[in-house]
Protein backbone atom coordinates (compact mmCIF):
# COMPACT_ATOMS: atom_id res chain seq x y z
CA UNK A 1 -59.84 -30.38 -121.98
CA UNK A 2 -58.60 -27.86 -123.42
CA UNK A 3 -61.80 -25.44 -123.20
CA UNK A 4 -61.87 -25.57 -119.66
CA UNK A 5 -57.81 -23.95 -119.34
CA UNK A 6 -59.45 -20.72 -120.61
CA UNK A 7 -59.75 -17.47 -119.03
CA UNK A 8 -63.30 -17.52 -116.75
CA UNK A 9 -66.78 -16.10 -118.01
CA UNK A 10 -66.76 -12.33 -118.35
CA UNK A 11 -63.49 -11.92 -120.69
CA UNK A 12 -64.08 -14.77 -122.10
CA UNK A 13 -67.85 -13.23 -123.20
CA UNK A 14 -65.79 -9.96 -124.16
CA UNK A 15 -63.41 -11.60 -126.19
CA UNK A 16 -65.82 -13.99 -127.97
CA UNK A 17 -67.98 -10.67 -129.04
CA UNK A 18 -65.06 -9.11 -130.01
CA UNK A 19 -64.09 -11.99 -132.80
CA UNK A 20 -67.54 -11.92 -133.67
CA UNK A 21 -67.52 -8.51 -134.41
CA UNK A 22 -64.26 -8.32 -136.53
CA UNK A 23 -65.84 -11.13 -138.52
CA UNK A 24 -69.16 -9.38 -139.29
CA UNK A 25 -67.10 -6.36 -140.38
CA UNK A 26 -64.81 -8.21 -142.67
CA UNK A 27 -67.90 -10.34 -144.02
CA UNK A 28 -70.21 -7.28 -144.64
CA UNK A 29 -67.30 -5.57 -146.42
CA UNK A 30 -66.98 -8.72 -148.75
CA UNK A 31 -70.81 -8.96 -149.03
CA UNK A 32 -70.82 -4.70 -150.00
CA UNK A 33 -67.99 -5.30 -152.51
CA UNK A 34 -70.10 -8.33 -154.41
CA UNK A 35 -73.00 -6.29 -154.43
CA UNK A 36 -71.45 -3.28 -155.62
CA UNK A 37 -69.70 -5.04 -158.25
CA UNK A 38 -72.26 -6.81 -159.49
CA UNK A 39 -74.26 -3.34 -159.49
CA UNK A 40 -71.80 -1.25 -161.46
CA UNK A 41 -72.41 0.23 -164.51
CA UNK A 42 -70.81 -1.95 -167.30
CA UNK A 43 -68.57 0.46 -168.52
CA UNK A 44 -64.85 -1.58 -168.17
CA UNK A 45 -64.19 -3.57 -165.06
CA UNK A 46 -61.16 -0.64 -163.97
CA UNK A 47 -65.18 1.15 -163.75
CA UNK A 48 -66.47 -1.60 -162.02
CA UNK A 49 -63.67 -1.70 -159.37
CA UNK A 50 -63.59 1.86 -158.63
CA UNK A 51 -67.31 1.88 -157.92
CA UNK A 52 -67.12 -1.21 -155.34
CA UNK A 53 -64.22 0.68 -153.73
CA UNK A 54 -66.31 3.65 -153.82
CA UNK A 55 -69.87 1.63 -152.59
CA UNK A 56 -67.79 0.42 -149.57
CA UNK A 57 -66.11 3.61 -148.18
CA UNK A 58 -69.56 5.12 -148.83
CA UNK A 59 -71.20 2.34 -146.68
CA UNK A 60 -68.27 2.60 -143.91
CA UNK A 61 -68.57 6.28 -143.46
CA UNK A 62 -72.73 5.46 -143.21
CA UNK A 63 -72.19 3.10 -140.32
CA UNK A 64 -69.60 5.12 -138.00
């Protein structure tokens, strides 16, 4: 019952793609961060984490 107490179709299609697009952000990020650690040169892992922070912002400023 507690579906049909919310707020009628257009916001509710608004708000829905809103979620959904917070959660493809925050799930890309994680998926760029794997893949750039896993990519890194082997160096030490202070390397390693510098480069996935670096892959990311590099991929964020690509997108906007």
């Amino acid at each position: 019952m507690e579906e049909y107490a919310r707020e009628p179709c257009p916001w509710r299609i608004v708000d829905d793609c809103g979620g959904a697009f917070t959660m493809g952000a925050i799930g890309g990020g994680v998926f760029q961060a794997v893949k750039g650690f896993r990519n890194a040169p082997a160096v030490s892992s202070k390397h390693r984490f510098l480069f996935v922070l670096w892959l990311v912002r590099l991929l964020k400023a690509e997108f906007n």
